[in-house]
C-alpha atoms as a PDB file:
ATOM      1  CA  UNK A   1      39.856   4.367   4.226  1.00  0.00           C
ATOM      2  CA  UNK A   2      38.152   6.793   1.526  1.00  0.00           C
ATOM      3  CA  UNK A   3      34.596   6.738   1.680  1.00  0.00           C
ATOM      4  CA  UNK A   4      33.195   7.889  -1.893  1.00  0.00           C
ATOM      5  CA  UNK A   5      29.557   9.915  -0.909  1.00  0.00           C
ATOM      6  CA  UNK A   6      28.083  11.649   1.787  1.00  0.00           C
ATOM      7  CA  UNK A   7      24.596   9.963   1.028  1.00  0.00           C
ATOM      8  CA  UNK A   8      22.828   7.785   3.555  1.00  0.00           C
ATOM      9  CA  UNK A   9      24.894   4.849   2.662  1.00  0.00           C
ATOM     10  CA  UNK A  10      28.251   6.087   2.489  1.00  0.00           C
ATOM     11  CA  UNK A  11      27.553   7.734   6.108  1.00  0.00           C
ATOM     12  CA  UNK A  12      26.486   4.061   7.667  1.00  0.00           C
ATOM     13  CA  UNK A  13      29.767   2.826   5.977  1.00  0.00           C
ATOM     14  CA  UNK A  14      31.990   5.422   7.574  1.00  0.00           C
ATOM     15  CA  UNK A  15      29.795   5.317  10.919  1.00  0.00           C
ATOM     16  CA  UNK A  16      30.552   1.450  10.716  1.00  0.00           C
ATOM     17  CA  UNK A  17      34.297   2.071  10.421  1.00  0.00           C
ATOM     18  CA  UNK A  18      34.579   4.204  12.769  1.00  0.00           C
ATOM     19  CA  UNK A  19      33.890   1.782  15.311  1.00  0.00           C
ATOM     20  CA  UNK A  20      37.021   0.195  14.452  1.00  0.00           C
ATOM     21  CA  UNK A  21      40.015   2.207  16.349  1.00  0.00           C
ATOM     22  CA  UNK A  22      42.716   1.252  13.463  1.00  0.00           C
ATOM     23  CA  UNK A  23      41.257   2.746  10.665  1.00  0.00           C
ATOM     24  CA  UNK A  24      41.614   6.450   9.535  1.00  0.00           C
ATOM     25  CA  UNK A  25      38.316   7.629   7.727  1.00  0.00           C
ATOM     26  CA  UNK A  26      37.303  10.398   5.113  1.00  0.00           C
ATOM     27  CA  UNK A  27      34.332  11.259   3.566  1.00  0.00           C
ATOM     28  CA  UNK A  28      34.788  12.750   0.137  1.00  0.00           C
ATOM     29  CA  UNK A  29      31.518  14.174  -0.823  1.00  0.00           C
ATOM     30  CA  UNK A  30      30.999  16.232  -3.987  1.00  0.00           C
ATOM     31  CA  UNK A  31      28.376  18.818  -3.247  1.00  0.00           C
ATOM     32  CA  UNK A  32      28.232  21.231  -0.542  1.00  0.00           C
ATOM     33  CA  UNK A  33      25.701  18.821   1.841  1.00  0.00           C
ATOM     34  CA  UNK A  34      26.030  15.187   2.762  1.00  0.00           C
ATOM     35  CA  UNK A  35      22.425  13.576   3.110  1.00  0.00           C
ATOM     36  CA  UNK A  36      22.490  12.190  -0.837  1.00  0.00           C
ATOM     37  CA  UNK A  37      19.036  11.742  -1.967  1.00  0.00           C
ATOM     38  CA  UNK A  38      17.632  11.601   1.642  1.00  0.00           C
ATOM     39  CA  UNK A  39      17.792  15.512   1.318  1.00  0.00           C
ATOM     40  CA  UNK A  40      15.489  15.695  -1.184  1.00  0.00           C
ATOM     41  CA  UNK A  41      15.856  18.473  -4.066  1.00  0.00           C
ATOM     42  CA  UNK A  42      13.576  20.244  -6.665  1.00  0.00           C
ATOM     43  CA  UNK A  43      14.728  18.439  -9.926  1.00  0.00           C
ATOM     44  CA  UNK A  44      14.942  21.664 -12.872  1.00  0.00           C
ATOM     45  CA  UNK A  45      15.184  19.265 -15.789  1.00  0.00           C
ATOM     46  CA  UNK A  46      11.826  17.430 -14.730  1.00  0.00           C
ATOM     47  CA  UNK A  47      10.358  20.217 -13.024  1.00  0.00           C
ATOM     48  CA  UNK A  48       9.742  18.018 -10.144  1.00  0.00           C
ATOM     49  CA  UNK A  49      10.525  17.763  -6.407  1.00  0.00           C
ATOM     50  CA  UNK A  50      12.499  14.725  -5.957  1.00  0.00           C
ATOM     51  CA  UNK A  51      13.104  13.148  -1.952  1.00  0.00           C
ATOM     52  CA  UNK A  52      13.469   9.772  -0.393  1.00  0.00           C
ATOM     53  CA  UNK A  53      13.529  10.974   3.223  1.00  0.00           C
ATOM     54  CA  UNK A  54      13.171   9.212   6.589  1.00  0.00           C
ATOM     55  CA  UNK A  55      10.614   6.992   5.032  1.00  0.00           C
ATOM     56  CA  UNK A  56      12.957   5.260   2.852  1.00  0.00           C
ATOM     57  CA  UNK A  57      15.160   4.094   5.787  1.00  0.00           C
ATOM     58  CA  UNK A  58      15.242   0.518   6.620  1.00  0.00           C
ATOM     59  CA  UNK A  59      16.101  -1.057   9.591  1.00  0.00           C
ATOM     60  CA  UNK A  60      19.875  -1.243   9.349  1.00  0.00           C
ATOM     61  CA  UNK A  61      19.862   2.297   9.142  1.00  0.00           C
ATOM     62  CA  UNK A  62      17.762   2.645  12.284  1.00  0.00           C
ATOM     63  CA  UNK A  63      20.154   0.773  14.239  1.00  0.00           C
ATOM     64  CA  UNK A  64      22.931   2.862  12.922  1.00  0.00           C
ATOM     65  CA  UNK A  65      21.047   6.014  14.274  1.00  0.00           C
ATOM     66  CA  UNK A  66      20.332   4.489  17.346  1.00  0.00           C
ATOM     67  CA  UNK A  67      24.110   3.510  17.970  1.00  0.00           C
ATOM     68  CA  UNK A  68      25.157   6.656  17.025  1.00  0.00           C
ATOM     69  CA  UNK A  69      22.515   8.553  19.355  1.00  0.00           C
ATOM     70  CA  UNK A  70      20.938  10.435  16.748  1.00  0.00           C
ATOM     71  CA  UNK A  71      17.483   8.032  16.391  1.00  0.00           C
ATOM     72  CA  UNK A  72      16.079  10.332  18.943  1.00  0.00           C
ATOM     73  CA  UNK A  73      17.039  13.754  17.430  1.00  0.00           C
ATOM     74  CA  UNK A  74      14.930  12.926  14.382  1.00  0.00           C
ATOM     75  CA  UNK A  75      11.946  15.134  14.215  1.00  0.00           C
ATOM     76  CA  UNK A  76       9.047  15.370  11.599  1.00  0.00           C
ATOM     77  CA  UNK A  77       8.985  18.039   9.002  1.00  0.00           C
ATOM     78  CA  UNK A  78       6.571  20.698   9.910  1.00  0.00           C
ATOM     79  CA  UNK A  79       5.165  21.444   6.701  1.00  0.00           C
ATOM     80  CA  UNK A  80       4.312  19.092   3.901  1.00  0.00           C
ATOM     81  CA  UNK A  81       5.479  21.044   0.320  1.00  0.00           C
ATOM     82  CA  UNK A  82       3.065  20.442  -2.664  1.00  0.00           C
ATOM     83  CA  UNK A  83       4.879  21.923  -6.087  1.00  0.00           C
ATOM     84  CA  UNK A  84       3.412  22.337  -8.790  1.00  0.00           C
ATOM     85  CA  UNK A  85       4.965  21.092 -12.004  1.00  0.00           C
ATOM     86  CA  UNK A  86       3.033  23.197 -14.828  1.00  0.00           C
ATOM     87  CA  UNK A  87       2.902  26.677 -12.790  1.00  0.00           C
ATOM     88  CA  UNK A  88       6.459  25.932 -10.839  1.00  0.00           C
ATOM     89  CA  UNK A  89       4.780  26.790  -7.721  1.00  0.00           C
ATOM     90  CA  UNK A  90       4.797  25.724  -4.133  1.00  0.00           C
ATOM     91  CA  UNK A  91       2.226  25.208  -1.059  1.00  0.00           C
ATOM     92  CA  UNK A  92       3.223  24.653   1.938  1.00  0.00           C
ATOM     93  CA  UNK A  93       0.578  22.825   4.060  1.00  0.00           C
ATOM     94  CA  UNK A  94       1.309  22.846   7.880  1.00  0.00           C
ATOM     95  CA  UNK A  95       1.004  18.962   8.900  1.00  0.00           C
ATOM     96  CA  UNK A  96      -0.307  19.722  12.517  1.00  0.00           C
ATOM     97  CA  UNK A  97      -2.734  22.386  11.955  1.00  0.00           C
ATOM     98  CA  UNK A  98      -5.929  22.728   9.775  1.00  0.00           C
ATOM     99  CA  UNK A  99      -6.087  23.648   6.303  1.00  0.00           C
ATOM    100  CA  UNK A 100      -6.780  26.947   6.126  1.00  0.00           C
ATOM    101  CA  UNK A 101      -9.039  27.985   3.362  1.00  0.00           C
ATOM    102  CA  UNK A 102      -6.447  30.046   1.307  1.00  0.00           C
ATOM    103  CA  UNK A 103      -3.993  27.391   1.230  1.00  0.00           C
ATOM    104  CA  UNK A 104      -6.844  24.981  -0.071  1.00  0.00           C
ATOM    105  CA  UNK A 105      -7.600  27.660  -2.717  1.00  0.00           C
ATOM    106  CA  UNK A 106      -4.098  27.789  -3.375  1.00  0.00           C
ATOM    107  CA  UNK A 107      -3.840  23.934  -3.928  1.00  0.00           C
ATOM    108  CA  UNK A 108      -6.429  23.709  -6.579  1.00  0.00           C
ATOM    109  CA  UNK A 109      -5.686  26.879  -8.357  1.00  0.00           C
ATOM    110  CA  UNK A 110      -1.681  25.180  -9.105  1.00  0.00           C
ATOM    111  CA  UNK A 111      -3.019  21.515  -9.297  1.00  0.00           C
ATOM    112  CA  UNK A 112      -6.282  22.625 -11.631  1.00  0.00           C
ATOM    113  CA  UNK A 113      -8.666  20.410  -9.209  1.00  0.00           C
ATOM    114  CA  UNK A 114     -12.298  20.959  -9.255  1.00  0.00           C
ATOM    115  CA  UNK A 115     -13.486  21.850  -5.739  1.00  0.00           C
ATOM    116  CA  UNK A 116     -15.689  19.464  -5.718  1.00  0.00           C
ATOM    117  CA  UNK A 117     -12.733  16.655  -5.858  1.00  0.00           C
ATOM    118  CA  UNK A 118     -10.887  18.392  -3.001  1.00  0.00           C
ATOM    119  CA  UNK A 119     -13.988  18.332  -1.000  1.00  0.00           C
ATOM    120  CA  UNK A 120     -14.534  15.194  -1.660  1.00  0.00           C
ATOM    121  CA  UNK A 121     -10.883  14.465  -0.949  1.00  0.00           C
ATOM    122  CA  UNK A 122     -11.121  16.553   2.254  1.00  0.00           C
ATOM    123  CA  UNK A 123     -13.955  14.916   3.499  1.00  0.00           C
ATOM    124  CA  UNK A 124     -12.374  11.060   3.334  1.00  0.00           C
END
């Protein structure tokens, strides 16, 4: 059985197979990573980061994880990235720690805020 993409779906499928002892399985996956759109990517054309993630998963793909013992090896990202479409520029904003005032400076300088909104922002 030919599985056509590596994305989230076509994994599930071939997990899903798999479980079946008769049938001989192979991914065929165009680019050099399978993951699809759940990888996320910085889209040139648009000039916009495109992802899906681990928020987009519904439940059938949970239980897939969990029968394949990989639930538990998900992990959060450390860092949240904020690009910036006009300037082409990134942030990254560490999503346990506290904003440090640079990277705040850093945000509205790319994103043209008034500091006033990101204080107000900040404060809610």
């Amino acid at each position: 059985m030919a599985v056509v993409g590596g994305g989230i779906s076509g994994l599930v499928i071939a997990f899903e197979l798999s479980e079946e002892q008769n049938i001989d399985i192979i991914v065929i996956e165009s680019s050099n990573h399978c993951g699809g759109k759940m990888k996320g990517y910085f889209n040139k054309k648009i000039k916009r980061f495109e992802e899906h993630s681990i928020r987009a998963l519904g439940s059938t793909y949970f239980d897939v994880l969990y029968r394949a013992g990989l639930l538990y090896t998900l992990s959060a990202v450390g860092d949240y990235i904020f690009y910036g479409s006009k300037s082409e520029s990134k942030v990254a904003v560490n999503r346990t720690g506290s904003l440090k005032l640079e990277t705040f400076k850093d945000l509205v300088d790319i994103f043209n805020l008034s500091m006033k909104d990101m204080l107000s922002l900040a404060k809610k």
